[in-house]
Each structure stands twice: as C-alpha cells, then as structure tokens.
Protein backbone atom coordinates (compact mmCIF):
# COMPACT_ATOMS: atom_id res chain seq x y z
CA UNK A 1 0.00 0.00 0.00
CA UNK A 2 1.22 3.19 -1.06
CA UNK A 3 2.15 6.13 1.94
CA UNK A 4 -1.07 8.07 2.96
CA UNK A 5 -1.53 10.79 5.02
CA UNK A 6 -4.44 11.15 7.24
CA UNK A 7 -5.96 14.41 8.99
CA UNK A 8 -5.48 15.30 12.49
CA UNK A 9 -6.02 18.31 14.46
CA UNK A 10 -5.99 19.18 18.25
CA UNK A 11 -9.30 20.64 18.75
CA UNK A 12 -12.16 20.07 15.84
CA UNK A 13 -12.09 23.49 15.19
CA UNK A 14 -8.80 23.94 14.38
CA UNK A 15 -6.53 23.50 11.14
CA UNK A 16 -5.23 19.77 10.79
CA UNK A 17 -2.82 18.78 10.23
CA UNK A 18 -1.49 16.00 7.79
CA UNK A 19 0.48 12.96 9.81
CA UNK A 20 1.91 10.18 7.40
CA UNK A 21 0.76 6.61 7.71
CA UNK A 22 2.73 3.19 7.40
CA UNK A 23 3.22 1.09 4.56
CA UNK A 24 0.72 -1.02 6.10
CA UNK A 25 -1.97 1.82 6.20
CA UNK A 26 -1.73 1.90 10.03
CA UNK A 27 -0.13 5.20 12.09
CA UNK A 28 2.26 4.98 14.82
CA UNK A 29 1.07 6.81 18.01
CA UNK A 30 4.21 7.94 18.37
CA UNK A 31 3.93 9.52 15.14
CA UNK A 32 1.32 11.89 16.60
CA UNK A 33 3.20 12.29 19.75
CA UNK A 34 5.91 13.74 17.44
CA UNK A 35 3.48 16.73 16.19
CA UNK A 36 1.15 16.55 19.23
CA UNK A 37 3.51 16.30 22.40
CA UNK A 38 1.49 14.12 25.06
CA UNK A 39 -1.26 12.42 22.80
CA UNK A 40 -2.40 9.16 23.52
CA UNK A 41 -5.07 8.27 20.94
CA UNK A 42 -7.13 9.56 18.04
CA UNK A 43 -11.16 10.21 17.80
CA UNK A 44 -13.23 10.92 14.77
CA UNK A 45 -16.87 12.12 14.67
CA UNK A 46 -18.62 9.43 13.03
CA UNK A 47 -20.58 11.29 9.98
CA UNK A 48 -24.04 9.27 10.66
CA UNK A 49 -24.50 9.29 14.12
CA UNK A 50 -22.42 12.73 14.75
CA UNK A 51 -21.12 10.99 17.86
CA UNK A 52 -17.24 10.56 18.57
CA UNK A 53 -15.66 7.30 18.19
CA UNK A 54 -11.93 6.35 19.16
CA UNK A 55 -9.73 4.64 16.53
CA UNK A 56 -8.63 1.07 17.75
CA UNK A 57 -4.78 1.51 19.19
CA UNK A 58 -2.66 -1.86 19.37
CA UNK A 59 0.44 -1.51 21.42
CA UNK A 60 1.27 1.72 19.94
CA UNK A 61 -0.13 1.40 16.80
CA UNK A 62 -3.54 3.19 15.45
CA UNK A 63 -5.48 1.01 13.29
CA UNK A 64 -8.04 2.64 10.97
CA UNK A 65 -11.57 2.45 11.47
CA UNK A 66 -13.11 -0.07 9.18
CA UNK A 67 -9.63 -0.32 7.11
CA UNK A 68 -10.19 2.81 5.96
CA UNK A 69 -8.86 6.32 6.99
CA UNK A 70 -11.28 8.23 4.76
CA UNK A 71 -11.13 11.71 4.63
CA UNK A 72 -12.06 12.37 8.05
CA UNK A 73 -10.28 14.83 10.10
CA UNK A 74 -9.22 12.58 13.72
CA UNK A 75 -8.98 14.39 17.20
CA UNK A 76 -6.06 14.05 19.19
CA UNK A 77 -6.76 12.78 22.92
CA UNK A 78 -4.81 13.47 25.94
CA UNK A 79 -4.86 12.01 29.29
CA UNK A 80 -7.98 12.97 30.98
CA UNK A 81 -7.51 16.75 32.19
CA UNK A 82 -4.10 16.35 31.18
CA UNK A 83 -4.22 19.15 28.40
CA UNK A 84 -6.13 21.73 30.96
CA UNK A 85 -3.68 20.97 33.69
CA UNK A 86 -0.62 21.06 31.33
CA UNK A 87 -2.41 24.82 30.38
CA UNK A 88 -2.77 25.45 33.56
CA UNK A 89 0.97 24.77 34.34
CA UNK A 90 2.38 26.70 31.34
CA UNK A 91 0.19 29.52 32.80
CA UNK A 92 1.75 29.15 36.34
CA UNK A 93 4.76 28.83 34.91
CA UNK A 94 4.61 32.03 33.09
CA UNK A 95 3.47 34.40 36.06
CA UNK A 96 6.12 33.15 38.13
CA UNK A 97 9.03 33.75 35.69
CA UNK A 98 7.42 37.27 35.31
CA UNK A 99 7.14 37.35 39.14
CA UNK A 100 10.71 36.21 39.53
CA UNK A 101 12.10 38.66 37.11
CA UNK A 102 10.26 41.40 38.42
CA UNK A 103 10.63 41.27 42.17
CA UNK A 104 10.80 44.19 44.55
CA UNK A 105 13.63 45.74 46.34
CA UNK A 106 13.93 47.50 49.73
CA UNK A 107 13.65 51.06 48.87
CA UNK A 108 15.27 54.18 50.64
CA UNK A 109 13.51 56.86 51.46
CA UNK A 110 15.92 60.12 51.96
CA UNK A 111 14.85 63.22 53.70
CA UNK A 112 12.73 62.08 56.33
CA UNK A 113 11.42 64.28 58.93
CA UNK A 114 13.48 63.71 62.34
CA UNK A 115 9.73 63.35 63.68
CA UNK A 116 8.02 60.54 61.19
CA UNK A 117 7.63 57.03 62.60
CA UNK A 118 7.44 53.89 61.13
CA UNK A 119 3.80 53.66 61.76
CA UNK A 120 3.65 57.43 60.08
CA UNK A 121 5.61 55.77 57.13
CA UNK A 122 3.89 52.38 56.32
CA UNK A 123 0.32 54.71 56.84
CA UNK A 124 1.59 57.22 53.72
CA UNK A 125 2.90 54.34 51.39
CA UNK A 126 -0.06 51.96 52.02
CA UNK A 127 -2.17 54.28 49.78
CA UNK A 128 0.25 53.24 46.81
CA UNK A 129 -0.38 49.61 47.62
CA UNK A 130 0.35 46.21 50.37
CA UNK A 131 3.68 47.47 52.14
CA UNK A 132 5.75 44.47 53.09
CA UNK A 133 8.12 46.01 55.25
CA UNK A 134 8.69 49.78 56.51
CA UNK A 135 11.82 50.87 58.59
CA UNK A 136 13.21 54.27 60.06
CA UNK A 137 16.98 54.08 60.41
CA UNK A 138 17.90 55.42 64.47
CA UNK A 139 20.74 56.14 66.54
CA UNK A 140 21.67 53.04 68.48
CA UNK A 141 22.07 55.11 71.16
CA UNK A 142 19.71 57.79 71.16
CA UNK A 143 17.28 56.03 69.65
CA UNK A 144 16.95 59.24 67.37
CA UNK A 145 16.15 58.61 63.43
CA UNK A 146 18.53 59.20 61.13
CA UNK A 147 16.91 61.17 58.52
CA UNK A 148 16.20 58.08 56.22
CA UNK A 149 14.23 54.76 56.41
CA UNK A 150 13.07 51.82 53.99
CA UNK A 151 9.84 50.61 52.86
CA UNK A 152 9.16 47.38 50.55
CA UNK A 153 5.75 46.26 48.65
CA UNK A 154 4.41 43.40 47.52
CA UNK A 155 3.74 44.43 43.86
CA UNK A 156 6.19 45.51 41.52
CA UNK A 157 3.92 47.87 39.55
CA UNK A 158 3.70 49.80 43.26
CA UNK A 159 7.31 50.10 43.58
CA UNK A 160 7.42 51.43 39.75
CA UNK A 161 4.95 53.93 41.10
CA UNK A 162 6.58 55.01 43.92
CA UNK A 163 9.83 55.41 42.65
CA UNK A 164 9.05 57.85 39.84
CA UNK A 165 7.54 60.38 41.99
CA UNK A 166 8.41 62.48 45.02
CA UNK A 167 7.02 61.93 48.50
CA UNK A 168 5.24 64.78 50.92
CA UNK A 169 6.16 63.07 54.10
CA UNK A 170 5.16 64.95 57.46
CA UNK A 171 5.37 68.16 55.88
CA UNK A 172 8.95 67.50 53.77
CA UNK A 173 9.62 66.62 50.34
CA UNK A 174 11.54 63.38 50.22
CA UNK A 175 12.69 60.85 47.65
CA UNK A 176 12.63 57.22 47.58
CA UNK A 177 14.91 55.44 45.21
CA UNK A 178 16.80 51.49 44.59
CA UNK A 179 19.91 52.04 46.71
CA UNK A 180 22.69 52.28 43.60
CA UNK A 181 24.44 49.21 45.03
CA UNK A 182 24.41 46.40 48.01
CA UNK A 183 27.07 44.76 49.06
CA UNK A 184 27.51 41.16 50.54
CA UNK A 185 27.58 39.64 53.99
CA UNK A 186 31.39 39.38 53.41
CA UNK A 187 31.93 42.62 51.48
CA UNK A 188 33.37 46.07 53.30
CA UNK A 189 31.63 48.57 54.56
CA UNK A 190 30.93 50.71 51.65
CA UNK A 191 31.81 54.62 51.63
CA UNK A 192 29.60 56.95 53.58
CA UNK A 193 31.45 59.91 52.23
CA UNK A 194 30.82 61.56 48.81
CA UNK A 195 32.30 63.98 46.89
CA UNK A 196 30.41 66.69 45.75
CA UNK A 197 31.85 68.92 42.07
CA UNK A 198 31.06 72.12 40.86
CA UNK A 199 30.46 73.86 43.92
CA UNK A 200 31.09 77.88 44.37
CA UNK A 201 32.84 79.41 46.67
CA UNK A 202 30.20 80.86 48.18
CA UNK A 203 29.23 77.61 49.60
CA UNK A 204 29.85 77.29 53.41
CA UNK A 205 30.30 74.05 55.16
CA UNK A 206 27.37 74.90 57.44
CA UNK A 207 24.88 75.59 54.48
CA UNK A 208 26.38 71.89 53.17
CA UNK A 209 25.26 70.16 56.35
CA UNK A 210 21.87 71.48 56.33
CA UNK A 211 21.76 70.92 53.03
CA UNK A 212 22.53 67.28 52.95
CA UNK A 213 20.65 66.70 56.49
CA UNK A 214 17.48 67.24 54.47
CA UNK A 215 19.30 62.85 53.16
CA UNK A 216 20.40 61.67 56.39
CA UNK A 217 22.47 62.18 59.52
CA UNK A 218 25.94 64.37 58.58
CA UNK A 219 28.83 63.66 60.44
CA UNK A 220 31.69 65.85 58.61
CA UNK A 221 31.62 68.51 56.00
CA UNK A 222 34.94 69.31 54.29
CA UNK A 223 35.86 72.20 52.16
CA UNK A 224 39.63 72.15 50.51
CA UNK A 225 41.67 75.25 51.17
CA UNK A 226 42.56 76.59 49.11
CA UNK A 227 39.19 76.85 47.50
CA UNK A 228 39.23 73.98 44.86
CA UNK A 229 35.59 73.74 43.05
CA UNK A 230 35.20 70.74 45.57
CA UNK A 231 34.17 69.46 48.72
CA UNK A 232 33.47 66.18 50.85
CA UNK A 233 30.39 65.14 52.89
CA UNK A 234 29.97 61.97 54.78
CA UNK A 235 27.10 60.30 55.94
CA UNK A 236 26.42 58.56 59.44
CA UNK A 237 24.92 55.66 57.33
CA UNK A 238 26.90 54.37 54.32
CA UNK A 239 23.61 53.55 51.92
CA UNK A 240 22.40 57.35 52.14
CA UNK A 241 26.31 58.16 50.88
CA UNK A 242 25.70 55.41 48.06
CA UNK A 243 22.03 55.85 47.14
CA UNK A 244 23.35 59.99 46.10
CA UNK A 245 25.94 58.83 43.55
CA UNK A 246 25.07 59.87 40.86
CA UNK A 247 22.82 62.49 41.35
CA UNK A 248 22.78 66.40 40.53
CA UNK A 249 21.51 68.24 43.21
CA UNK A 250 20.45 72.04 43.25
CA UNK A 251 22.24 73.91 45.60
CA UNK A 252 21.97 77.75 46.03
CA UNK A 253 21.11 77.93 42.53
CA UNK A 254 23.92 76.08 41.27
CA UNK A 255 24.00 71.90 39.91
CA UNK A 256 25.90 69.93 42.23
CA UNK A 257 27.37 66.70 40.73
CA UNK A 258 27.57 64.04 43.18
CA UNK A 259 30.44 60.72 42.78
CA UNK A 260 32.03 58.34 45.15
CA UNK A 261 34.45 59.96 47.16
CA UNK A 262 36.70 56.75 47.48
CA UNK A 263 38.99 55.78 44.42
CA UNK A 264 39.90 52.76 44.13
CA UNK A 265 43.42 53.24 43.53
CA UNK A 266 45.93 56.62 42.92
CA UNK A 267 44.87 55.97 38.90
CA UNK A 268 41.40 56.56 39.30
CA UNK A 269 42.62 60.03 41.37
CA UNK A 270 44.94 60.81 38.64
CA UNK A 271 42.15 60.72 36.07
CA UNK A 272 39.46 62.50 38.14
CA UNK A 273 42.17 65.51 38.17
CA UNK A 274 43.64 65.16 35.04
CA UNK A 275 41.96 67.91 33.07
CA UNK A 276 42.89 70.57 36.01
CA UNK A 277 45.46 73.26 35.45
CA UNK A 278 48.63 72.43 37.15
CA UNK A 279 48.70 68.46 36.15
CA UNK A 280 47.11 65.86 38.11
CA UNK A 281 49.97 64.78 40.01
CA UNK A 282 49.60 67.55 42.62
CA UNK A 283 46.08 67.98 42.42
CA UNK A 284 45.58 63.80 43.39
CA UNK A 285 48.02 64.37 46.40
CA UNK A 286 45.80 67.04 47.86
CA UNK A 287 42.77 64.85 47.22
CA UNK A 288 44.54 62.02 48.83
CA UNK A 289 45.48 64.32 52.09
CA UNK A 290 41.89 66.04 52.08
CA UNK A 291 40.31 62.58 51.97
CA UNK A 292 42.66 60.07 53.83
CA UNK A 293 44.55 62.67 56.05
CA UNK A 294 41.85 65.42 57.79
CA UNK A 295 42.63 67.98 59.92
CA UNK A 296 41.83 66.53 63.61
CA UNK A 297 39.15 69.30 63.96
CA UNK A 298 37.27 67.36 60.86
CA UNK A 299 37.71 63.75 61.77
C-alpha cells in the first residue's frame, strides 16, 4: 500500500494537520506524539450518528476504522484533564518567571522628617499599595532617626509607582529610590562619604550640612583650602552616601554633581584631576590628604 496521510487536528475546530501513515496503512502513536507532544489516541466524529468514536490503538499502533482512513479529520486525545492541567501549568509557569524577574527591592527613602515614625511611614505608602516592610533608620544610642528609612511592597507595579515620583512626608519633600548598590555579607563597609563637584565658593560648610541633612544624619563637611571647586560630605549611614551617587543636586542655585568619594586606587585620582590646570599629580596628592589625612578638627 502506497504512503497516505491522514488528517489530524488538536481541537475540531482547528486546522489539521497531515500525519503520514505506514506502509501497512496503520499510524504509529508515536507519530502523533511527534506533532502533538502528550497524545495518547485519536477520535473521529462518526458522519451518521455525529457521535465521537476512538480509533482502535494496538500496542502503539492506530489502526483505521473499518480499514479505511477516509477523509475524516481525527482528534487528538490526551490524558484525561491532562491538556487543561498542562495549560494550567504553562500559565503558572509564566506568572512566576514574570514574578521572579520582576521582584521588589527595599527602597530608601531620603529626607525624612526627624519626627516621622514607622507607623507614620507604612500609613503614607499603604495608599500606593500592600507594604511588606517599613523601617526608620535610628541612633543606636539615642534612639533618634537618622533622617532616612526603607519601605518594601508586595507588587512591583507599586514600587514602579513610587519610585518615579516624590514623597510629601510629614510636611517634607523626600525621595525614595533602589539604593545604587548592596554589598555582601562578606563585602566592606561601603563609603559613607561623597564627593560633591562644581560647587562655588560661596558655599559654606554649614549651608552643606543642612543641606545634605534634608538625606540623612551628617557627620563631617569638608571644604579644601585653598578653594578647589570641591568638597566632601559623609554620611552617618553608608547607603544614604551610596544611594546619592550619581545624582545632581540644586544647591543655592547652582547643579551639584555628586560621585564616590573613594577611588579605588591613585589611577582613578589621577584621572578624576587630570583635566585641572597644574597636572594631576599635585592635584591627586591634595585629594589624597583632604580625603585620607583630615585635619583633627574634621575627623
């Protein structure tokens, strides 16, 4: 008997498809399995009685109904439920890959009123959404906040939300960003001191620190002297420090750039400088004594 190819489809309503039969006019079930991952038997619709009838299946091997294949278009069957659960699966599947690519992050909130609680916290970001976790950062010893605090929700769309906008928090503006980095269990501290370019001379170390307070708690403001475009503030808490990198910040009317104020070695310094009049090489050493070597009155 010469090849033939009968008709199958996965749902009556759908295309068929063509699957080729055996020299002996029989189809291997395996066959279908190859096109229809998980079948385990063909139906037809018998044209008289319009009911469904299953085609005869030998140890693998589908036998046509009366020796015949016709032109009939066959139904693949499936376990029983096993095509709605495997659905159902694929479906799972796919909202928790989304879910696991799109998880959410402890956010900081900078700027916090000295005055704001965490109760006053989770009540303002629980209009965005389910807060998992809210925290204000405090002095171990005073027990006084810091000026900054975290907050975490359960949907990812909320944290989208809440990070594109600024916050009115107990009467103060205050932003709430992805820290830029975190390190590991077994990683250093990282800086808590930043270096802030362009500044004028104009700019006081006083007016820094209440500047920067509006971020989080200020333990030293440095200004080079001679006057050098440049100055250094450091943080009590080393995420506030790391969560500003990056950022231009309006101060006095002028744009503030802020960077890490810790090189990584006398190359990076070399660069940062290099485009100053007078060479780097002199310029890094002061940035190397003004960052490594302060005057005990800024320590």
């Amino acid at each position: 008997m010469s090849e033939l190819y009968i008709r199958v489809a996965e749902d009556e309503s759908e295309e068929p498809m063509e699957i080729p039969s055996e020299d002996d006019g029989t189809v291997l079930l395996s066959t279908v399995a190859a096109q229809f991952p998980g079948a385990c038997g063909l139906r037809y619709r018998n044209p008289e009685s319009q009911c469904m009838r299953g085609v005869r299946l030998v140890e693998g091997v589908l036998h046509a109904p009366e020796s015949d294949w016709g032109n009939l278009v066959y139904v693949v069957n499936y376990p029983k439920d096993n095509k709605r659960k495997m659905e159902e699966m694929d479906a799972a599947s796919a909202v928790k890959i989304k879910r696991g690519s799109q998880k959410t992050s402890d956010l900081i909130v900078l700027g916090l009123p000295w005055k704001t609680s965490e109760q006053d916290l989770k009540d303002y970001f629980a209009t965005f959404g389910e807060v998992i976790m809210v925290q204000v950062k405090r002095d171990a010893k005073t027990g006084n906040s810091k000026g900054f605090g975290f907050v975490r929700f359960t949907e990812y769309e909320t944290q989208t939300k809440v990070v594109s906008q600024r916050h009115m928090i107990d009467g103060r503006w205050c932003d709430c960003k992805l820290p830029n980095s975190k390190a590991g269990p077994d990683e250093p501290m990282r800086s808590r001191k930043i270096f802030v370019g362009r500044c004028t001379e104009d700019m006081t170390t006083d007016e820094l620190r209440q500047f920067f307070m509006q971020y989080g708690e200020v333990t030293d403001v440095f200004i080079p002297k001679p006057f050098r475009a440049f100055s250094f503030v450091t943080f009590a808490d080393d995420q506030v420090a790391q969560a500003l990198c990056g950022e231009d910040l309006i101060i006095k009317g002028v744009s503030v750039h802020i960077s890490n104020a810790e090189p990584k070695h006398n190359n990076t310094v070399q660069q940062l400088f290099s485009n100053f009049p007078g060479g780097s090489a002199s310029w890094a050493a002061m940035f190397d004594r003004s960052q490594y070597q302060f005057p005990s009155s800024h320590v």
